[in-house]
PDB file of N, CA and C in Angstrom:
ATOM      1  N   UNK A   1     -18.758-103.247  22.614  1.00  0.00           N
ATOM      2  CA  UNK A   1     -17.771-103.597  21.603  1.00  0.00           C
ATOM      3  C   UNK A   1     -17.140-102.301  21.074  1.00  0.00           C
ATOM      4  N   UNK A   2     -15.562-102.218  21.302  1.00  0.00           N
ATOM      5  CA  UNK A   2     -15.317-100.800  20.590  1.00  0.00           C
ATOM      6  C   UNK A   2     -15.891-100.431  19.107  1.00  0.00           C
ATOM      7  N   UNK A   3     -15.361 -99.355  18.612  1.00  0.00           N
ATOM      8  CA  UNK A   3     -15.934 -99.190  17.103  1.00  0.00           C
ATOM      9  C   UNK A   3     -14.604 -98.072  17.270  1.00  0.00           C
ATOM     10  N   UNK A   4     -14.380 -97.656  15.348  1.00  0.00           N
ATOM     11  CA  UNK A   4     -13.505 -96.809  15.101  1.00  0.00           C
ATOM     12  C   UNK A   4     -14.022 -95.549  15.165  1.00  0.00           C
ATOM     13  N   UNK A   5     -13.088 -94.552  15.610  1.00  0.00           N
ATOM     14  CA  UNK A   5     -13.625 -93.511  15.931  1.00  0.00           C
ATOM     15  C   UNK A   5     -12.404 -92.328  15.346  1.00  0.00           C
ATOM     16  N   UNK A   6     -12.669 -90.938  15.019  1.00  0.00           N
ATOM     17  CA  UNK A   6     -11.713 -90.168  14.892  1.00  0.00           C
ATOM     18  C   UNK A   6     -11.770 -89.419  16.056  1.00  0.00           C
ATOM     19  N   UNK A   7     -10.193 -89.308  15.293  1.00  0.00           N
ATOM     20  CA  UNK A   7      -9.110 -88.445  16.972  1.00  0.00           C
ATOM     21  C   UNK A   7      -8.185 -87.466  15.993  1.00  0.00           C
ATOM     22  N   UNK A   8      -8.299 -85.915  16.944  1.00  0.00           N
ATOM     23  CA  UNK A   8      -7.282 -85.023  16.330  1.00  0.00           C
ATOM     24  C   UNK A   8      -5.880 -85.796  16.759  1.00  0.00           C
ATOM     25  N   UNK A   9      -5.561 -84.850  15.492  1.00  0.00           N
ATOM     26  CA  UNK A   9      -3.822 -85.767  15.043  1.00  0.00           C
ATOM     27  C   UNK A   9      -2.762 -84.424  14.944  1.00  0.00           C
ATOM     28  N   UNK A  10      -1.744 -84.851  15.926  1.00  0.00           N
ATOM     29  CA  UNK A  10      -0.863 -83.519  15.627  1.00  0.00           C
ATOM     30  C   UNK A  10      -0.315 -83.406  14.340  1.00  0.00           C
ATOM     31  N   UNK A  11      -0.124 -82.196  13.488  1.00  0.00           N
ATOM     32  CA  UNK A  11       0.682 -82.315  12.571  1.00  0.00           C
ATOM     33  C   UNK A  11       1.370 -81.232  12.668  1.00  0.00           C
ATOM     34  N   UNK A  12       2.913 -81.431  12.003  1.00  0.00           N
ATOM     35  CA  UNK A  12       3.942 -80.454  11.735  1.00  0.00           C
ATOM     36  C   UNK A  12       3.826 -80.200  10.146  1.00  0.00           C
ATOM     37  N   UNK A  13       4.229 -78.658  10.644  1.00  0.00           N
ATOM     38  CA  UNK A  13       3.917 -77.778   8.903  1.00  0.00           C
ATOM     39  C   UNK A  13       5.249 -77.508   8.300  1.00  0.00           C
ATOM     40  N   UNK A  14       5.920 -77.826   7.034  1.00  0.00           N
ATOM     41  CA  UNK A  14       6.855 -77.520   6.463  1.00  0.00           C
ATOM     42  C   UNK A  14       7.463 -76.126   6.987  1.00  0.00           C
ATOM     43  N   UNK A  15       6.378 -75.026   6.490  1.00  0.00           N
ATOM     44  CA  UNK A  15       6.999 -73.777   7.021  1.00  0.00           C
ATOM     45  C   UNK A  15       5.269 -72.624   8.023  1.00  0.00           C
ATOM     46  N   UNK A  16       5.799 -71.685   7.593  1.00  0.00           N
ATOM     47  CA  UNK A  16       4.322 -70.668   8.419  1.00  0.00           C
ATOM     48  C   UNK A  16       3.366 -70.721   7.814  1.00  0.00           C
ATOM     49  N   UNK A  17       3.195 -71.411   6.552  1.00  0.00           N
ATOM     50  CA  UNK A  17       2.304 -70.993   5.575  1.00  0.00           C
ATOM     51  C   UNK A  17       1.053 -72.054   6.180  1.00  0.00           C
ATOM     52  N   UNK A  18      -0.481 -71.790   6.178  1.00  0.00           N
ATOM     53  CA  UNK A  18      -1.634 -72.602   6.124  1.00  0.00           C
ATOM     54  C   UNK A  18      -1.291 -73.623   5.263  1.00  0.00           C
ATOM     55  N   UNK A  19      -0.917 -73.647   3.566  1.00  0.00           N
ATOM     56  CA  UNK A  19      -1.300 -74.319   3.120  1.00  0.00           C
ATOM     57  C   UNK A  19       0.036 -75.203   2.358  1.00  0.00           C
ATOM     58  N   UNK A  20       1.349 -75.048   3.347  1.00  0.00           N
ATOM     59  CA  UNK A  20       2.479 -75.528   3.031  1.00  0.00           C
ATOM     60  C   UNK A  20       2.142 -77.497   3.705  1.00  0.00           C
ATOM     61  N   UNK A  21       2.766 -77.953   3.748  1.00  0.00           N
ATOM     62  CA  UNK A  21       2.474 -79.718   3.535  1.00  0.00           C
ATOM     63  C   UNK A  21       2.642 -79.756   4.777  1.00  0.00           C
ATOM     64  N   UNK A  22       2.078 -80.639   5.425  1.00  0.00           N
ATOM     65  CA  UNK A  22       1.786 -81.149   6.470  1.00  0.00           C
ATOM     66  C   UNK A  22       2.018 -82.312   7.083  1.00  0.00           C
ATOM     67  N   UNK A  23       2.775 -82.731   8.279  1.00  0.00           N
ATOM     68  CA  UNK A  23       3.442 -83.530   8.609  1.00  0.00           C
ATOM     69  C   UNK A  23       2.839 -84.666   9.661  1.00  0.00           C
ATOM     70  N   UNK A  24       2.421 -85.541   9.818  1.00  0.00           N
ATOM     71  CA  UNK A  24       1.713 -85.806  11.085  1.00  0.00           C
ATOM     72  C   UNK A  24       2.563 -86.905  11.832  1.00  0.00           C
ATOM     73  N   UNK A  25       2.190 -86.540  13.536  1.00  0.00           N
ATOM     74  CA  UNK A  25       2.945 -86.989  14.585  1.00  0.00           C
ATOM     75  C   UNK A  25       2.299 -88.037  15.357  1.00  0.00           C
ATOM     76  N   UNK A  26       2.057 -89.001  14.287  1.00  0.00           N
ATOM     77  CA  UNK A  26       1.286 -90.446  14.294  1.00  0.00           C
ATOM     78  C   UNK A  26       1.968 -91.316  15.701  1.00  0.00           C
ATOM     79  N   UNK A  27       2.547 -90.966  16.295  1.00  0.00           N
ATOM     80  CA  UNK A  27       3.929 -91.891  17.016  1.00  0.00           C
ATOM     81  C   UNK A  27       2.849 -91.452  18.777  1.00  0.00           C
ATOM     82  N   UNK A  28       1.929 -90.033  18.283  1.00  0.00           N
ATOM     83  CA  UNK A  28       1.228 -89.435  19.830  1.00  0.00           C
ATOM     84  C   UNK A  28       0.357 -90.151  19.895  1.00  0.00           C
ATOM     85  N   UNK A  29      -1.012 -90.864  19.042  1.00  0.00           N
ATOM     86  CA  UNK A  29      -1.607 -91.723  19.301  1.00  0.00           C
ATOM     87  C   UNK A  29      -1.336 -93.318  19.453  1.00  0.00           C
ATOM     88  N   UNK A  30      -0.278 -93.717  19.169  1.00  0.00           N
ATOM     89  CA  UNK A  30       0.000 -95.289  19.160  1.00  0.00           C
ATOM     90  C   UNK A  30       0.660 -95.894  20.259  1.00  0.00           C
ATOM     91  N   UNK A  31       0.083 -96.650  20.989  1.00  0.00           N
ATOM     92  CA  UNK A  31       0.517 -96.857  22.146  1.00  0.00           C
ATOM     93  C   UNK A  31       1.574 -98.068  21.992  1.00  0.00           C
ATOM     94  N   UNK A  32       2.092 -98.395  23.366  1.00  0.00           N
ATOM     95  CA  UNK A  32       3.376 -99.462  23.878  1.00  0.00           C
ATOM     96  C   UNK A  32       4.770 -98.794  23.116  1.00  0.00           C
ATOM     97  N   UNK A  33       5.273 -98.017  22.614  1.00  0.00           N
ATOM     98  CA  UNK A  33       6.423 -97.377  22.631  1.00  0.00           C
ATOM     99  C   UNK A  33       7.804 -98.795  22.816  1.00  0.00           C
ATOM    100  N   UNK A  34       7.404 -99.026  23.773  1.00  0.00           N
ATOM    101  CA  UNK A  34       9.085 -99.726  24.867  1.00  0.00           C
ATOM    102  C   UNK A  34       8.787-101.095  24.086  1.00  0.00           C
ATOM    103  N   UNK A  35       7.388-101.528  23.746  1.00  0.00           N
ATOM    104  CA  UNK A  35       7.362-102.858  22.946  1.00  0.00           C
ATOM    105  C   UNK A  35       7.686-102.853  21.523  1.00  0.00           C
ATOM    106  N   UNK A  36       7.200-102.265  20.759  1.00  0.00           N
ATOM    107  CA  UNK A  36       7.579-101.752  19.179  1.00  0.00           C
ATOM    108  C   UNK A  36       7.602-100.342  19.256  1.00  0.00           C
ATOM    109  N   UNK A  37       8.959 -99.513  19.050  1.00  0.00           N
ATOM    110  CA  UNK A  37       8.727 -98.092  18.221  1.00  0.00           C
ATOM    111  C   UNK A  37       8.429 -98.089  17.269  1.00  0.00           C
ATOM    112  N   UNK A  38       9.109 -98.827  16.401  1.00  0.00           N
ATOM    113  CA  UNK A  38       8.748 -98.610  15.065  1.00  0.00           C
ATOM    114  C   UNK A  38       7.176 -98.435  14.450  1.00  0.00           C
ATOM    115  N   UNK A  39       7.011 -97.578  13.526  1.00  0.00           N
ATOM    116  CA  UNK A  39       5.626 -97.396  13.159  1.00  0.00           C
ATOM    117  C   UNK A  39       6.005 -97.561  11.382  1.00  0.00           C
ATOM    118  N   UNK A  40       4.936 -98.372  11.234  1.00  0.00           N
ATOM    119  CA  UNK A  40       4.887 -99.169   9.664  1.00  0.00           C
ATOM    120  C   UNK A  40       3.639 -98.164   8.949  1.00  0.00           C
ATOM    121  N   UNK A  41       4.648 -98.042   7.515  1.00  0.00           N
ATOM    122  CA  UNK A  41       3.339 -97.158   6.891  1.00  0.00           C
ATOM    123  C   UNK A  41       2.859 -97.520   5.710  1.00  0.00           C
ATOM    124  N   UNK A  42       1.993 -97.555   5.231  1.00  0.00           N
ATOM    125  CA  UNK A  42       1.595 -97.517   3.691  1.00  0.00           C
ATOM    126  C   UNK A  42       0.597 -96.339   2.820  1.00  0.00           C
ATOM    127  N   UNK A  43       0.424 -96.176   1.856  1.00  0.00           N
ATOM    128  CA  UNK A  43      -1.172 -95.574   1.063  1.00  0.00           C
ATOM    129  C   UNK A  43      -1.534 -96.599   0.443  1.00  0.00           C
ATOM    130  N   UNK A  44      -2.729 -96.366   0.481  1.00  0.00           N
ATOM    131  CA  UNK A  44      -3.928 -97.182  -0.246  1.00  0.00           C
ATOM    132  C   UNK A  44      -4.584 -96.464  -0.963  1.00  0.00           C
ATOM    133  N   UNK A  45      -4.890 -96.464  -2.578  1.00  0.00           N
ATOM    134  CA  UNK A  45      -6.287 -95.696  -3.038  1.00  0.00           C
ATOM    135  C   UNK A  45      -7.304 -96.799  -2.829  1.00  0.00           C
ATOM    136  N   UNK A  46      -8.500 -96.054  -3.355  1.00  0.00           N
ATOM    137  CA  UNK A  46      -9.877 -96.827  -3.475  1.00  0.00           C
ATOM    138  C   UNK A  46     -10.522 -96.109  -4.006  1.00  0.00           C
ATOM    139  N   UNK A  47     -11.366 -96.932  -5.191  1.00  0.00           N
ATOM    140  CA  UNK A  47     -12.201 -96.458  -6.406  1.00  0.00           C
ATOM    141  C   UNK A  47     -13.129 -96.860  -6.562  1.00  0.00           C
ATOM    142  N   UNK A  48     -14.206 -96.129  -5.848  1.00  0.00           N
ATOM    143  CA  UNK A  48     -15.244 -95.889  -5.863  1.00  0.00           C
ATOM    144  C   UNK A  48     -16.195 -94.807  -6.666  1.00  0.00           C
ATOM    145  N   UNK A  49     -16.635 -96.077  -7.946  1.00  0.00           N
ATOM    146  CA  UNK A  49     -16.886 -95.269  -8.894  1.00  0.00           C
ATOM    147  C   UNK A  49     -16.330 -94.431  -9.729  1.00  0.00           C
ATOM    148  N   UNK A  50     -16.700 -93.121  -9.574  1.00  0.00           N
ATOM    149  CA  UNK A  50     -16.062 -91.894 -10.105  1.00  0.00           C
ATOM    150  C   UNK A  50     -14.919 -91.292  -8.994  1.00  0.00           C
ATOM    151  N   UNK A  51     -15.225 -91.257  -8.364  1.00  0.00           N
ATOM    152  CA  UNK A  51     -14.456 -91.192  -6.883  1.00  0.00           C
ATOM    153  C   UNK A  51     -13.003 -91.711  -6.571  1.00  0.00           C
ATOM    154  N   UNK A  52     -11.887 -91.251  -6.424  1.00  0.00           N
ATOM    155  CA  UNK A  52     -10.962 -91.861  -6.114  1.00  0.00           C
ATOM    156  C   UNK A  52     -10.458 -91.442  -4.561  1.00  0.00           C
ATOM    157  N   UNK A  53     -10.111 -92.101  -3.527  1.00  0.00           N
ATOM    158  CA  UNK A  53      -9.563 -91.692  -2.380  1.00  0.00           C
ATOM    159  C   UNK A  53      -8.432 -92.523  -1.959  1.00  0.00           C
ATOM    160  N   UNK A  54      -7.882 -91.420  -1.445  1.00  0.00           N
ATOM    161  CA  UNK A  54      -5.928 -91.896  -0.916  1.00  0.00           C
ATOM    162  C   UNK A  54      -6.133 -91.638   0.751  1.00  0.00           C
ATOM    163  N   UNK A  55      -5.288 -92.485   0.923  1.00  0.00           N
ATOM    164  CA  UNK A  55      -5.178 -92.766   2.518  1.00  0.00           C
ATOM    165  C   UNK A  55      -3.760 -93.183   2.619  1.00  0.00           C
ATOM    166  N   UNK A  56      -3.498 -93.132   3.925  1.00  0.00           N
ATOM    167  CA  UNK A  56      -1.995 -93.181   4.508  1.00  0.00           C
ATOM    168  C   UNK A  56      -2.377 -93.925   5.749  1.00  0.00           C
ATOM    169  N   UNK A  57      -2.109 -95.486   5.943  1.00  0.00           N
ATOM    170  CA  UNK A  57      -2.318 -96.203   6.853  1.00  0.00           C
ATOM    171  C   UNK A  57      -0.573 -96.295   7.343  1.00  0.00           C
ATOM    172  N   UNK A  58      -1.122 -95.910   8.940  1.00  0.00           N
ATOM    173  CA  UNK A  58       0.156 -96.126  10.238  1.00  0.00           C
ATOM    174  C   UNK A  58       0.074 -97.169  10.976  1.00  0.00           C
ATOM    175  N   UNK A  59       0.798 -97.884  11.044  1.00  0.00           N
ATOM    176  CA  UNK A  59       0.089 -98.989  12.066  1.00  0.00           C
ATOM    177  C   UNK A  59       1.580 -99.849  12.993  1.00  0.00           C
ATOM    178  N   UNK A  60       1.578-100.529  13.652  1.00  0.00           N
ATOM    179  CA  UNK A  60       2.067-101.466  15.055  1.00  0.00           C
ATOM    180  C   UNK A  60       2.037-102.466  14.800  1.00  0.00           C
ATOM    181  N   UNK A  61       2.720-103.416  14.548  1.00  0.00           N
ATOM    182  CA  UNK A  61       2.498-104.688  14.631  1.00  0.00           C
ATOM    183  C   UNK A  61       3.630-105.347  15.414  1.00  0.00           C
ATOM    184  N   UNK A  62       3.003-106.132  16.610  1.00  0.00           N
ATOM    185  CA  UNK A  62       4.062-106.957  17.284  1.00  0.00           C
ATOM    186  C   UNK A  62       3.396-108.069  17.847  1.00  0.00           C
ATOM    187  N   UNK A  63       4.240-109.074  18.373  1.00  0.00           N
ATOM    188  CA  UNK A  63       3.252-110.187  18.918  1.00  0.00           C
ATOM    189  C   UNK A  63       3.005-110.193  20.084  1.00  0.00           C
ATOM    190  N   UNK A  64       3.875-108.870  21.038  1.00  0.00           N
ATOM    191  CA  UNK A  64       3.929-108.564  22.195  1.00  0.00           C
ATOM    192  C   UNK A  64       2.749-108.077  22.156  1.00  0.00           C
ATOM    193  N   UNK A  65       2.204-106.909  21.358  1.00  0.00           N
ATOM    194  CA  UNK A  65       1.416-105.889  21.836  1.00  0.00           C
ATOM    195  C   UNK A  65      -0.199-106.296  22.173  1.00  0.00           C
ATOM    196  N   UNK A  66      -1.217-106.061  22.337  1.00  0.00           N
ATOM    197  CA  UNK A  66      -2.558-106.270  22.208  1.00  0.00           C
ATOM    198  C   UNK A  66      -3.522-106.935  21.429  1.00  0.00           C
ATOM    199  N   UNK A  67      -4.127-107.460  21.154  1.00  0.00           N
ATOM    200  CA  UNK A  67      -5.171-107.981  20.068  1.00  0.00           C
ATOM    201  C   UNK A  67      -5.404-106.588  19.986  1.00  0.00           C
ATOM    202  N   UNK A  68      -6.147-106.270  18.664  1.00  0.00           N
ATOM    203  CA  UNK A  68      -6.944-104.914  18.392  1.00  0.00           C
ATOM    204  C   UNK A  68      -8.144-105.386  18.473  1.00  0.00           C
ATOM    205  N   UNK A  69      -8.782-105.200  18.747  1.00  0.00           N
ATOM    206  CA  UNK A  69     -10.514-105.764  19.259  1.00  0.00           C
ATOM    207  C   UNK A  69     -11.513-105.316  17.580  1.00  0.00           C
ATOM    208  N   UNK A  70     -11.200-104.258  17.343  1.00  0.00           N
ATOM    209  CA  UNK A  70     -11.434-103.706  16.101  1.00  0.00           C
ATOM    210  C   UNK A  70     -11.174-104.823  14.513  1.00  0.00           C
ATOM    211  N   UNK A  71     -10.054-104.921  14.912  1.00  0.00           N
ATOM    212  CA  UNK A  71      -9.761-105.312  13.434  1.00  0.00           C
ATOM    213  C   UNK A  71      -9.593-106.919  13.925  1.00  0.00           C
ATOM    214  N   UNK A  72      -9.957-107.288  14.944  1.00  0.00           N
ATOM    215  CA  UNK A  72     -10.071-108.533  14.931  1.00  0.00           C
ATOM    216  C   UNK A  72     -11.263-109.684  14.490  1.00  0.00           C
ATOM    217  N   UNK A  73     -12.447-108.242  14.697  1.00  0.00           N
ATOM    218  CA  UNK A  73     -13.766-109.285  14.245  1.00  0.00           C
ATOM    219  C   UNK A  73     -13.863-109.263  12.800  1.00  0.00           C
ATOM    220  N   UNK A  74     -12.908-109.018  11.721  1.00  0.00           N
ATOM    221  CA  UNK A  74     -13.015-109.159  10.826  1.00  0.00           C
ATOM    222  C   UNK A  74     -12.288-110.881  10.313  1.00  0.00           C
ATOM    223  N   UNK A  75     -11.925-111.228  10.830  1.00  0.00           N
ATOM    224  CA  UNK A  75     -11.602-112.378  10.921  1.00  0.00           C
ATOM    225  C   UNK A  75      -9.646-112.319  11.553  1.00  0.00           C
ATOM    226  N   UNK A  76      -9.343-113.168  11.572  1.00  0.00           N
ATOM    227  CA  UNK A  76      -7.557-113.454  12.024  1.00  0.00           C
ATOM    228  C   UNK A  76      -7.383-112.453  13.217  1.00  0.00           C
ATOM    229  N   UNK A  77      -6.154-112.477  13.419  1.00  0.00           N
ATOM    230  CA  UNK A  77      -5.679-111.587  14.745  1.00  0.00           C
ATOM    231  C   UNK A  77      -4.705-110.592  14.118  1.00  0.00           C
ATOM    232  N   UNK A  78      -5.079-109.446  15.057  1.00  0.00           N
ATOM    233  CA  UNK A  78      -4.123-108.339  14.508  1.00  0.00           C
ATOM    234  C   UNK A  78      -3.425-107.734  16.144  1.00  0.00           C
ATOM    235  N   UNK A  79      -2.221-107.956  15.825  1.00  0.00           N
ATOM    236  CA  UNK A  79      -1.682-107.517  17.418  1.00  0.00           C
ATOM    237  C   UNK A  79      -1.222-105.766  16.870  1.00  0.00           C
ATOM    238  N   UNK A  80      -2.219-104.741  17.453  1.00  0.00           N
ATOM    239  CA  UNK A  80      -1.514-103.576  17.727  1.00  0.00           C
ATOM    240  C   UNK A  80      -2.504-102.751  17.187  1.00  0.00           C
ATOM    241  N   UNK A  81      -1.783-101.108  16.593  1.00  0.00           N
ATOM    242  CA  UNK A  81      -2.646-100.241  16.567  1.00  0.00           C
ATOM    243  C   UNK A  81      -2.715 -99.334  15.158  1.00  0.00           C
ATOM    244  N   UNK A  82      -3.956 -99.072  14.553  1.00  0.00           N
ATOM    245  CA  UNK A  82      -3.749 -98.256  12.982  1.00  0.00           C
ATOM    246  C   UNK A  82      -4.360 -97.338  12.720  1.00  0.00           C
ATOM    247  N   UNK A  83      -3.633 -96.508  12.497  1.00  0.00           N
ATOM    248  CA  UNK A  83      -3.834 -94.686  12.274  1.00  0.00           C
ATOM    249  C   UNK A  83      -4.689 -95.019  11.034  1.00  0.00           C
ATOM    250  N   UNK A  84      -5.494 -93.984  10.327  1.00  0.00           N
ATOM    251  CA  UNK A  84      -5.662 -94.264   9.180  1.00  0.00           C
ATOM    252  C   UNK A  84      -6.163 -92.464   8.779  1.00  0.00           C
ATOM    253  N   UNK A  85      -5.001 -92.108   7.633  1.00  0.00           N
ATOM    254  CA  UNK A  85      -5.191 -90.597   7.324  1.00  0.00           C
ATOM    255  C   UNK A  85      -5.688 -90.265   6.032  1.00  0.00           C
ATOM    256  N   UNK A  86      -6.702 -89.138   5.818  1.00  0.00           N
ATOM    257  CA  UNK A  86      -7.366 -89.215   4.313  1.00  0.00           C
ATOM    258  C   UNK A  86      -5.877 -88.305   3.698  1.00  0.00           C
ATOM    259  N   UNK A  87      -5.250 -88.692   2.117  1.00  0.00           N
ATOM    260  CA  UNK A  87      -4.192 -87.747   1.957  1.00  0.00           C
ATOM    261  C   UNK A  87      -5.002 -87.087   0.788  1.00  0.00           C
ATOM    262  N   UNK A  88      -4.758 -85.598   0.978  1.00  0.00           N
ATOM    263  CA  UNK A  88      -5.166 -84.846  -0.648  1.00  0.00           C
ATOM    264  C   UNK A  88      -4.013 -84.113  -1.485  1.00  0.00           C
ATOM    265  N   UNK A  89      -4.472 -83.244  -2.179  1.00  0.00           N
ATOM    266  CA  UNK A  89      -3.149 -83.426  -3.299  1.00  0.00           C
ATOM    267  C   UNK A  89      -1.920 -83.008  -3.130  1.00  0.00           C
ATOM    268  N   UNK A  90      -1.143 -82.570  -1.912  1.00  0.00           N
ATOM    269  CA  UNK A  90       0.015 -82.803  -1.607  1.00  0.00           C
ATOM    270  C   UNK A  90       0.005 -83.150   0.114  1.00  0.00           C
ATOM    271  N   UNK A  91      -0.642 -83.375   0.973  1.00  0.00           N
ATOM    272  CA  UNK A  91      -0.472 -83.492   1.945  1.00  0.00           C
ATOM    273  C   UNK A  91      -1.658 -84.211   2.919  1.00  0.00           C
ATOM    274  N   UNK A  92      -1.822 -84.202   4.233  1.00  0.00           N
ATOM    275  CA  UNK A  92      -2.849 -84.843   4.393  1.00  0.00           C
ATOM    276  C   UNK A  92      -3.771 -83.886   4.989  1.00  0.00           C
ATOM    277  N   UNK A  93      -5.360 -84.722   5.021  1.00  0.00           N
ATOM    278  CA  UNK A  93      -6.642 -84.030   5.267  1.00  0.00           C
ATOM    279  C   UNK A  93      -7.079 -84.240   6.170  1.00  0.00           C
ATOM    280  N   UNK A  94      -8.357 -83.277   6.497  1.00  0.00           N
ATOM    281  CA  UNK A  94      -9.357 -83.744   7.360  1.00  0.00           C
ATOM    282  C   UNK A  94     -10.432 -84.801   6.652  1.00  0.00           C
ATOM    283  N   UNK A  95     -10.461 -85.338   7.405  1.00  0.00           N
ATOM    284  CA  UNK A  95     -11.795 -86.569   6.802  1.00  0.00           C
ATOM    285  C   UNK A  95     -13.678 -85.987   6.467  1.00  0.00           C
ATOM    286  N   UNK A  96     -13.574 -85.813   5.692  1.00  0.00           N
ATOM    287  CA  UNK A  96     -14.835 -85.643   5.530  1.00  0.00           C
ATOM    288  C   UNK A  96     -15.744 -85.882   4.559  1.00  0.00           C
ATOM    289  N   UNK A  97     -17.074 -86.013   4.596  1.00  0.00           N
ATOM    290  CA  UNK A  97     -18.094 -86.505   3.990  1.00  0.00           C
ATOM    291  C   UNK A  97     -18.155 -87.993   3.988  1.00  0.00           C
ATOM    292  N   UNK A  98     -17.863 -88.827   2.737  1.00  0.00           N
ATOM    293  CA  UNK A  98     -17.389 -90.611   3.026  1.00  0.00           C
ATOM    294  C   UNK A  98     -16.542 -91.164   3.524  1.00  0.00           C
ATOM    295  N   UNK A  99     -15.282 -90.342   3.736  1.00  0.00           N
ATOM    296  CA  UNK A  99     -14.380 -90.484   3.340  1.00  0.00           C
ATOM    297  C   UNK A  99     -13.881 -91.568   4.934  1.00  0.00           C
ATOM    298  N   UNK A 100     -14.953 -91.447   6.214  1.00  0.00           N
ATOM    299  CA  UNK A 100     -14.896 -92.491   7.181  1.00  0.00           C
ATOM    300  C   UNK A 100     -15.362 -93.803   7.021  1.00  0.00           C
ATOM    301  N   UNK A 101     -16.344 -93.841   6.231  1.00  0.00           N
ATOM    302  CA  UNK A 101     -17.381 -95.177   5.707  1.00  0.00           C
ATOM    303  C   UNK A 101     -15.936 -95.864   4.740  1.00  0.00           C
ATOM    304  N   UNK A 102     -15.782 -95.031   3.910  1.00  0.00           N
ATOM    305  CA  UNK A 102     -14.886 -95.461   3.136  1.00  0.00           C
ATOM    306  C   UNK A 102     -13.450 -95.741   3.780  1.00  0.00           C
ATOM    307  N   UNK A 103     -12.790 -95.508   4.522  1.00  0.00           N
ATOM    308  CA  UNK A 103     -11.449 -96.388   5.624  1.00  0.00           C
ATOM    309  C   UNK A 103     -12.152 -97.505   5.965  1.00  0.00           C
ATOM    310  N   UNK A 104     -13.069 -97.147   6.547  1.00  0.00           N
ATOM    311  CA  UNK A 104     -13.740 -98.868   8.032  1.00  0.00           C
ATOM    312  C   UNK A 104     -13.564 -99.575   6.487  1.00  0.00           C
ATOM    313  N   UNK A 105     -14.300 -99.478   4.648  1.00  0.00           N
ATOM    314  CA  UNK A 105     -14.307-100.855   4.044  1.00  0.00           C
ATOM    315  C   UNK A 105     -12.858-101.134   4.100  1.00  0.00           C
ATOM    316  N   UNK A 106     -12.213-100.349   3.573  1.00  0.00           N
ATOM    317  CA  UNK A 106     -10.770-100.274   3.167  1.00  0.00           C
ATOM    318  C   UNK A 106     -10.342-101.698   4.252  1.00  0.00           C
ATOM    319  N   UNK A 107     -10.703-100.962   5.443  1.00  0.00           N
ATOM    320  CA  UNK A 107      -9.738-101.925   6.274  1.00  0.00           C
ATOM    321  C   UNK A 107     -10.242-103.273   7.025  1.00  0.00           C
ATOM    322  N   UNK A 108     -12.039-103.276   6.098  1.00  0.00           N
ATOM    323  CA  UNK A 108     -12.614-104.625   6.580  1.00  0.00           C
ATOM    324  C   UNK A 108     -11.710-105.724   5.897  1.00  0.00           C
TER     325      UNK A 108
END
């Protein structure tokens, strides 16, 4: 049975700087192109506890494209595919510590 997994993500940088904002090229992991280009986005927080975390969900939706095997055993059908990025205070992150436990609830 698949499971979610992380994958490096290209991103483009405003300018030369390390710590100038960061752009990501969500369009390299999402497959069928010729069926839907378009890529749908949102953020989500979640508050956990003391804890607050922001995310930037990318995702596919068509009726052409695939079941997602993933987000299907949560109940209903989901045709296609969803990025899911941790964002910090101006741009986005690497995922770390909960911050994977915490997407999979997000998106149970």
């Amino acid at each position: 049975m698949p499971r979610p997994h992380q994958v490096t993500m290209l991103t483009r940088c405003a300018n030369s700087s390390r710590r100038s904002q960061r752009f990501p090229v969500v369009e390299s992991l999402l497959q069928d192109a010729r069926v839907q280009p378009y890529v749908h986005n949102c953020q989500v927080i979640v508050h956990e506890g003391r804890h607050t975390y922001r995310f930037c969900v990318f995702f596919k939706r068509h009726c052409h494209l695939q079941l997602n095997p993933i987000l299907g055993r949560m109940g209903g059908q989901f045709r296609g595919d969803v990025v899911v990025m941790r964002v910090g205070e101006s741009s986005v992150v690497n995922m770390q510590g909960r911050d994977a436990i915490v997407a999979d609830f997000m998106m149970a």
